[in-house]
PDB file of N, CA and C in Angstrom:
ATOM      1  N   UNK A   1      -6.054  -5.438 -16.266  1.00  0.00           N
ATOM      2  CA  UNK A   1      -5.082  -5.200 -15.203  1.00  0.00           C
ATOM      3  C   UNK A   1      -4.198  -4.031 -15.623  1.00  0.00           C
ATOM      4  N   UNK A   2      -4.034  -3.014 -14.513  1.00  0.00           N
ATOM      5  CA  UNK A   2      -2.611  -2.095 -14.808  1.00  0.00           C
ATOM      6  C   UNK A   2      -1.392  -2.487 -14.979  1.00  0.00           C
ATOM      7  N   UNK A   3      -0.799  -2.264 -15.241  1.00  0.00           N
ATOM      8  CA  UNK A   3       0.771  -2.059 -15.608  1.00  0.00           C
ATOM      9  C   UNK A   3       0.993  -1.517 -14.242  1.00  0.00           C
ATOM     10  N   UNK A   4       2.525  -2.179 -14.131  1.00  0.00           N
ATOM     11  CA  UNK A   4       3.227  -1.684 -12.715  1.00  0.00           C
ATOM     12  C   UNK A   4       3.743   0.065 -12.377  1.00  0.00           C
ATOM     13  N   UNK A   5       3.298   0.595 -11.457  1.00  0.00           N
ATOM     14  CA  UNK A   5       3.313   2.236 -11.707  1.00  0.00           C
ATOM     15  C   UNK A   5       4.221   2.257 -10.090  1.00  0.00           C
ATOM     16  N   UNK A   6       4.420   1.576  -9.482  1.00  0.00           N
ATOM     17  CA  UNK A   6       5.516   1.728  -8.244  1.00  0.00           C
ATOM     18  C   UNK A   6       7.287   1.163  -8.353  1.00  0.00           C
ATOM     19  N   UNK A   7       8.027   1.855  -8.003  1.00  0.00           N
ATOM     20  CA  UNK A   7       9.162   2.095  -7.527  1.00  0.00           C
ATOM     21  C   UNK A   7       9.611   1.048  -6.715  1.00  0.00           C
ATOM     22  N   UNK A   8      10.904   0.333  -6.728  1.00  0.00           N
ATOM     23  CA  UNK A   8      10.638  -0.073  -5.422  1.00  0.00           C
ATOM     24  C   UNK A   8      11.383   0.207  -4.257  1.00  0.00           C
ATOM     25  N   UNK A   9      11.604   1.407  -3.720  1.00  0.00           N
ATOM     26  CA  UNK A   9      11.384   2.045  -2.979  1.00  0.00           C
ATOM     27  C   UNK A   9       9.954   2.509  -2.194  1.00  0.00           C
ATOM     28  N   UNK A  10       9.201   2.742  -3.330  1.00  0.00           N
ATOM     29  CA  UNK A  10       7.804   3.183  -2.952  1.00  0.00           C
ATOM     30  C   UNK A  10       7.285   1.646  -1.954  1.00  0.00           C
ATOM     31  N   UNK A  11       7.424   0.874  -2.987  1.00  0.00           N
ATOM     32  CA  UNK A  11       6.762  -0.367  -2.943  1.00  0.00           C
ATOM     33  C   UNK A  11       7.609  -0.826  -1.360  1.00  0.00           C
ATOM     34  N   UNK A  12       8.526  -1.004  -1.032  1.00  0.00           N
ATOM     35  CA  UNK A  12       9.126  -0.757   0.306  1.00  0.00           C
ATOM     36  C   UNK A  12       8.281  -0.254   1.278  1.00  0.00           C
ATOM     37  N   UNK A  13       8.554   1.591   1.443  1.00  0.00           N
ATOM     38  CA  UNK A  13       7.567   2.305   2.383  1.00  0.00           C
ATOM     39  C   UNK A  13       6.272   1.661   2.379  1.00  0.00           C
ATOM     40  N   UNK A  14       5.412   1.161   1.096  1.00  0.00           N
ATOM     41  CA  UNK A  14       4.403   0.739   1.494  1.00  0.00           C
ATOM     42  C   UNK A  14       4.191  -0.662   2.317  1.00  0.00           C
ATOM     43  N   UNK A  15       5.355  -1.332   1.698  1.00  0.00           N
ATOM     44  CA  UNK A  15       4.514  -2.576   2.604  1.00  0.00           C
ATOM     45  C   UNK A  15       4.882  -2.405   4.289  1.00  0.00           C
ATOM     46  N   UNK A  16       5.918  -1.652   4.501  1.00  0.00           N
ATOM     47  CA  UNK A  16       6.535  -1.447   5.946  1.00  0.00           C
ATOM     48  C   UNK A  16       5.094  -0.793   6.409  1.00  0.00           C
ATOM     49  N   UNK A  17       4.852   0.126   5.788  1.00  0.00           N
ATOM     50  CA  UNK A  17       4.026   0.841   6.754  1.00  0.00           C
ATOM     51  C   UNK A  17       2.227   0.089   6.883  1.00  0.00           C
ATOM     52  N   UNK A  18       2.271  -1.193   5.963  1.00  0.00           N
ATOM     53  CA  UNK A  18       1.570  -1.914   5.528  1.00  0.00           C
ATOM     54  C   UNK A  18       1.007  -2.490   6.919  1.00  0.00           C
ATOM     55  N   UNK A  19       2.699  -2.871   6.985  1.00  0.00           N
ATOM     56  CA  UNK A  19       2.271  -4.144   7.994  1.00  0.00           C
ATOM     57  C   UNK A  19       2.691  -3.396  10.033  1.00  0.00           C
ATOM     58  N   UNK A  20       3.255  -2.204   9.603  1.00  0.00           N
ATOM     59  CA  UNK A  20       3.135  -1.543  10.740  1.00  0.00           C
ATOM     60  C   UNK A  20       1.616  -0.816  11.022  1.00  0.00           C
ATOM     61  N   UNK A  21       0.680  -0.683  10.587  1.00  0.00           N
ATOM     62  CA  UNK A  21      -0.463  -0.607  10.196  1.00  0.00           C
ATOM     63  C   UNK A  21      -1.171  -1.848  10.767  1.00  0.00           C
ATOM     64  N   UNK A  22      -1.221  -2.427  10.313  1.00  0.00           N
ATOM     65  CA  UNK A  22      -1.692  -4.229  10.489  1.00  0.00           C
ATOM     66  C   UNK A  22      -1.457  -4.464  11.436  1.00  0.00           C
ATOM     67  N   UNK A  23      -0.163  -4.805  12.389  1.00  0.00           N
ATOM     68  CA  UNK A  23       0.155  -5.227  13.307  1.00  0.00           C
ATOM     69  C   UNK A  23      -0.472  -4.108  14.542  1.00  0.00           C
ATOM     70  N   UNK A  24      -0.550  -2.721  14.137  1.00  0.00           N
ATOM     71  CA  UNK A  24      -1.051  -2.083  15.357  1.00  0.00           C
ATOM     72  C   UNK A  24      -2.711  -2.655  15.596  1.00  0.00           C
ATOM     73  N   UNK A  25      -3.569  -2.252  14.743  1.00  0.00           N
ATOM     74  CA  UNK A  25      -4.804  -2.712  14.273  1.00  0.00           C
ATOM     75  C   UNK A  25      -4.981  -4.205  15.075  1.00  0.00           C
ATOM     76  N   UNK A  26      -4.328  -5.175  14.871  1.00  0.00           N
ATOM     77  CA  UNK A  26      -4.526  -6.824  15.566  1.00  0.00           C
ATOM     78  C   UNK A  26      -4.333  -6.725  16.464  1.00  0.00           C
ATOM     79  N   UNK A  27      -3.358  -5.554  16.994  1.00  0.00           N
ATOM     80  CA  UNK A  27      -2.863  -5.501  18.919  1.00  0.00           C
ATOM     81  C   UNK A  27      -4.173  -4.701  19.374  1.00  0.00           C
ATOM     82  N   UNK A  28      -4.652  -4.444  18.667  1.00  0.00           N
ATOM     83  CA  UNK A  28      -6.120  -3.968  19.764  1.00  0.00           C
ATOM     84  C   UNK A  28      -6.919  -4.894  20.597  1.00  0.00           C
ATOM     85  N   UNK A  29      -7.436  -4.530  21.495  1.00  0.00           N
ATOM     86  CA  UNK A  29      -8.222  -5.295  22.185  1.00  0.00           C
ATOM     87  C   UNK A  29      -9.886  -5.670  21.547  1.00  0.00           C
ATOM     88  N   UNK A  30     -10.067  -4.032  21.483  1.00  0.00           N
ATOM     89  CA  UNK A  30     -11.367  -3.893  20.628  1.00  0.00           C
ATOM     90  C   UNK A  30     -11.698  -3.255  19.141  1.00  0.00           C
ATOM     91  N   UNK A  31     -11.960  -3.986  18.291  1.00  0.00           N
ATOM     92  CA  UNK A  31     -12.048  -3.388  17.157  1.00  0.00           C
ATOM     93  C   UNK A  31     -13.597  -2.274  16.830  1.00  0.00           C
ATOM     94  N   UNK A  32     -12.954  -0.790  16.714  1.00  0.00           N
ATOM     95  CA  UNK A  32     -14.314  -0.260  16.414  1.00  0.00           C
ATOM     96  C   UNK A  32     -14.193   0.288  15.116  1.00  0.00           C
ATOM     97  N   UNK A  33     -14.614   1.288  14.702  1.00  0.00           N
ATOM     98  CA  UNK A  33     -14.908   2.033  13.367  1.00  0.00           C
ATOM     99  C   UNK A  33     -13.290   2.018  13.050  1.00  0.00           C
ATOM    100  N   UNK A  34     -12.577   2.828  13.626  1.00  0.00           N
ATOM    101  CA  UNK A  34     -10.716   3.693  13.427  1.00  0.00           C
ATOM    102  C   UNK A  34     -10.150   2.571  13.238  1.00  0.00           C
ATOM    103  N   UNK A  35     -10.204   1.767  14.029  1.00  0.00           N
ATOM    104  CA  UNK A  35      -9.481   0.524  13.632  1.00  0.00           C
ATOM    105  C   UNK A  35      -9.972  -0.381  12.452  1.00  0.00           C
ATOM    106  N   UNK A  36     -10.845  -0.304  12.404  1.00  0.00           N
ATOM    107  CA  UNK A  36     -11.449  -1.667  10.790  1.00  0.00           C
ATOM    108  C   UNK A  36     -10.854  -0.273   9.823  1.00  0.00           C
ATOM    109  N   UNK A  37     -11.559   0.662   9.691  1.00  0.00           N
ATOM    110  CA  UNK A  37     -10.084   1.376   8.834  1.00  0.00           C
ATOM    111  C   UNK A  37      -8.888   1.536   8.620  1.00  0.00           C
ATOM    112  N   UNK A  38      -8.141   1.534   9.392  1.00  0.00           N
ATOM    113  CA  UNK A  38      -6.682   1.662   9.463  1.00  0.00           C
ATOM    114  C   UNK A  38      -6.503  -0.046   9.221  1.00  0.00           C
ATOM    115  N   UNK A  39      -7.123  -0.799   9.666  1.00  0.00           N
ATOM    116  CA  UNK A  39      -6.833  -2.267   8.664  1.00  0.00           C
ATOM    117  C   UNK A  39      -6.937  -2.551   7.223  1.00  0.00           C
ATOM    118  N   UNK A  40      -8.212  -2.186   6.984  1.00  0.00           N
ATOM    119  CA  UNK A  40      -8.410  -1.585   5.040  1.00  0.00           C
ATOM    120  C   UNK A  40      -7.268  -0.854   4.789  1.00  0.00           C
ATOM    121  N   UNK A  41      -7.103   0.176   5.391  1.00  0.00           N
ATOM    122  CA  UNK A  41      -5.803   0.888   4.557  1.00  0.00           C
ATOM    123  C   UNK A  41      -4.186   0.394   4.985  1.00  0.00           C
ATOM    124  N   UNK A  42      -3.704  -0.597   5.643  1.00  0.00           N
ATOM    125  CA  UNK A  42      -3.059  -1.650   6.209  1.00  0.00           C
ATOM    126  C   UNK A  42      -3.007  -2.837   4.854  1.00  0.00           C
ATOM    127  N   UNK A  43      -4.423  -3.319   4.682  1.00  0.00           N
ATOM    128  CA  UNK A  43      -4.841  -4.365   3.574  1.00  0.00           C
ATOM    129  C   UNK A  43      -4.187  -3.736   2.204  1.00  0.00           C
ATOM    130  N   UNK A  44      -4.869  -2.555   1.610  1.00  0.00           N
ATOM    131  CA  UNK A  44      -4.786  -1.838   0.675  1.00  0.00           C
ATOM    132  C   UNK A  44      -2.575  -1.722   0.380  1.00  0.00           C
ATOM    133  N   UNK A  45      -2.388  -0.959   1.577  1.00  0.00           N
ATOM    134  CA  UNK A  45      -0.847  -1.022   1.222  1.00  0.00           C
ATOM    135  C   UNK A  45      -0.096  -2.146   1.191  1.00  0.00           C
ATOM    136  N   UNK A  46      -0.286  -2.904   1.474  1.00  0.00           N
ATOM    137  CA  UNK A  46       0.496  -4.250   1.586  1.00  0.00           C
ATOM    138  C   UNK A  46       0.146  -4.900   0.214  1.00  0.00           C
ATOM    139  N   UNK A  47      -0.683  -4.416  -0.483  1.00  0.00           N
ATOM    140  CA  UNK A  47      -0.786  -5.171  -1.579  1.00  0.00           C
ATOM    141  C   UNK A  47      -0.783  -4.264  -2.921  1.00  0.00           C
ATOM    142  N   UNK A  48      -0.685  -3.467  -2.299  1.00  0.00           N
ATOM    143  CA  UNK A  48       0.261  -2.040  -3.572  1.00  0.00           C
ATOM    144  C   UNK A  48       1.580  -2.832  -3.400  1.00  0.00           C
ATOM    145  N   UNK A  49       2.226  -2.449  -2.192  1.00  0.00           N
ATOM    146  CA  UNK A  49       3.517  -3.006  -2.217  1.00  0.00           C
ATOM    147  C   UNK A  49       3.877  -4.538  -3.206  1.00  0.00           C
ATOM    148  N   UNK A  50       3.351  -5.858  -2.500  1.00  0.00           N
ATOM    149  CA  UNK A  50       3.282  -6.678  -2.979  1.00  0.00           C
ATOM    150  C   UNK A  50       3.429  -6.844  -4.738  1.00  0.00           C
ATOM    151  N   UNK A  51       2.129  -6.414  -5.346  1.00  0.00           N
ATOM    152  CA  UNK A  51       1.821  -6.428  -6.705  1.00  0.00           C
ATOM    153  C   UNK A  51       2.622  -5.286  -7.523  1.00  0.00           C
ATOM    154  N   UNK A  52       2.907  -4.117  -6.789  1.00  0.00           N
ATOM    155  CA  UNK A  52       3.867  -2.779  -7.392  1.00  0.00           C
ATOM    156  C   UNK A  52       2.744  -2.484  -8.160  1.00  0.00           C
ATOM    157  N   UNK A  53       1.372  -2.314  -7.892  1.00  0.00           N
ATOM    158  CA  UNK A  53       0.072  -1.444  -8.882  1.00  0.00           C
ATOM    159  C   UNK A  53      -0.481  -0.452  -7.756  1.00  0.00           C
ATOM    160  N   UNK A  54      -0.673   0.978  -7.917  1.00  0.00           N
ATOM    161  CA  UNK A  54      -1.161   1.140  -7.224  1.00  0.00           C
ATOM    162  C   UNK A  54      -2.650   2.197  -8.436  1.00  0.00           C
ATOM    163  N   UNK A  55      -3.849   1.604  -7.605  1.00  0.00           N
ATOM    164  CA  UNK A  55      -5.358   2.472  -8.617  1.00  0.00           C
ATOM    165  C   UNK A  55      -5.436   3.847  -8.428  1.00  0.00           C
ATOM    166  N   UNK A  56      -5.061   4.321  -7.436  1.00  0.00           N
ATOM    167  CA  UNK A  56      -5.061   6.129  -7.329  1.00  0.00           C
ATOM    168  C   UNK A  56      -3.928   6.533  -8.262  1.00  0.00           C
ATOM    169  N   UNK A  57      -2.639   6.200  -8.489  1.00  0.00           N
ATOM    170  CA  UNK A  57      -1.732   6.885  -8.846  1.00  0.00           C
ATOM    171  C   UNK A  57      -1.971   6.232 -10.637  1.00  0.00           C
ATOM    172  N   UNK A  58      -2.491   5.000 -10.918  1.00  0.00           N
ATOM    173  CA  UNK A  58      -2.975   4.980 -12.283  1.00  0.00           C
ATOM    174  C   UNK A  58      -3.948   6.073 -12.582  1.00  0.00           C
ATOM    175  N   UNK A  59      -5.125   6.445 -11.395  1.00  0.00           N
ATOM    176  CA  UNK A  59      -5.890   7.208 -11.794  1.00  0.00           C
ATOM    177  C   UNK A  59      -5.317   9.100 -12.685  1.00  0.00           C
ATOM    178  N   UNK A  60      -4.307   8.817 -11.299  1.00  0.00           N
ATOM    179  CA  UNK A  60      -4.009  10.233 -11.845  1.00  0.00           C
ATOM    180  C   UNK A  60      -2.248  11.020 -12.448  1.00  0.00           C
ATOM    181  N   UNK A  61      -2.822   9.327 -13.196  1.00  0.00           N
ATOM    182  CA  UNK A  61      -1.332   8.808 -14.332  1.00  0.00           C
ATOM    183  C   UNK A  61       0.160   9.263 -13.851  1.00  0.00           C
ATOM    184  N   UNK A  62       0.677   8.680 -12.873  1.00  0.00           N
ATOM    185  CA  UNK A  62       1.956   8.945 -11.699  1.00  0.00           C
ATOM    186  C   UNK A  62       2.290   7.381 -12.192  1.00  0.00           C
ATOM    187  N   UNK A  63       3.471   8.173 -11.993  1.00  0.00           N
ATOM    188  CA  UNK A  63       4.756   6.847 -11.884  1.00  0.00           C
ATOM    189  C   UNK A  63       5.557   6.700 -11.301  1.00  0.00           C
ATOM    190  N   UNK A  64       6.097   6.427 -10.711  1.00  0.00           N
ATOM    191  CA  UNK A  64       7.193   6.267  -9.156  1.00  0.00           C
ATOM    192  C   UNK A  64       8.317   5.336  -9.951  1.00  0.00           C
ATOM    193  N   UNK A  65       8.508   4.616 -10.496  1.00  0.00           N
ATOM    194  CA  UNK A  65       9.394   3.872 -11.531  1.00  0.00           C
ATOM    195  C   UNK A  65      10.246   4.828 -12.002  1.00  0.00           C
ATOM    196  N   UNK A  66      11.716   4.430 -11.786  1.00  0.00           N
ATOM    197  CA  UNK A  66      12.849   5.056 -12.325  1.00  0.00           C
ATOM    198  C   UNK A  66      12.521   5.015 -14.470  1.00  0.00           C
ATOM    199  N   UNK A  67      13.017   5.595 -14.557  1.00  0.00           N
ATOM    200  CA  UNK A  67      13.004   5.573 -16.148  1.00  0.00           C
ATOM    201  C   UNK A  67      13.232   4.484 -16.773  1.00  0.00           C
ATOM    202  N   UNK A  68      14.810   3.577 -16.038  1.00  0.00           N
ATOM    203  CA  UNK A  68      15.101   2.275 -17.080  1.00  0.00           C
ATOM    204  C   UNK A  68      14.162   1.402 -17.025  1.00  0.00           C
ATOM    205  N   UNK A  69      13.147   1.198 -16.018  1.00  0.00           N
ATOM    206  CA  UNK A  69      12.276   0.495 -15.409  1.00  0.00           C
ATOM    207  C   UNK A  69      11.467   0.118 -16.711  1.00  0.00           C
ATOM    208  N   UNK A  70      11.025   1.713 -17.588  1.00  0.00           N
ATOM    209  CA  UNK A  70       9.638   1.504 -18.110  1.00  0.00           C
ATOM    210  C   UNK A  70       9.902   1.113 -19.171  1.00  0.00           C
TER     211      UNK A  70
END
């Protein structure tokens, strides 16, 4: 498992836009391709937020964490 690499601020914007994401996605009538994506990436932020890990920004060793944090 990673170590926590989000802010929480970051971790904020993400889950807001997580679940503003999510909630548009379920108000559809019909789910096609755009939408089952924008739910994965809905899924995906809400649980960056949640856990404060995110795998892209480990990948490319980022830290969003204030200093006293680490």
């Amino acid at each position: 498992m990673i170590d926590r690499n989000l802010g929480n601020a970051e971790r904020l914007i993400r889950l807001l836009l997580g679940l503003t994401f999510g909630y548009w996605t379920l108000s559809q009538p019909h789910l096609n391709v755009t939408e089952w994506f924008v739910g994965l990436v809905a899924m995906m932020l809400i649980l960056n937020g949640v856990f404060s890990r995110c795998y892209l920004w480990y990948v490319l060793d980022l830290d969003s964490r204030p200093k006293c944090e680490i």
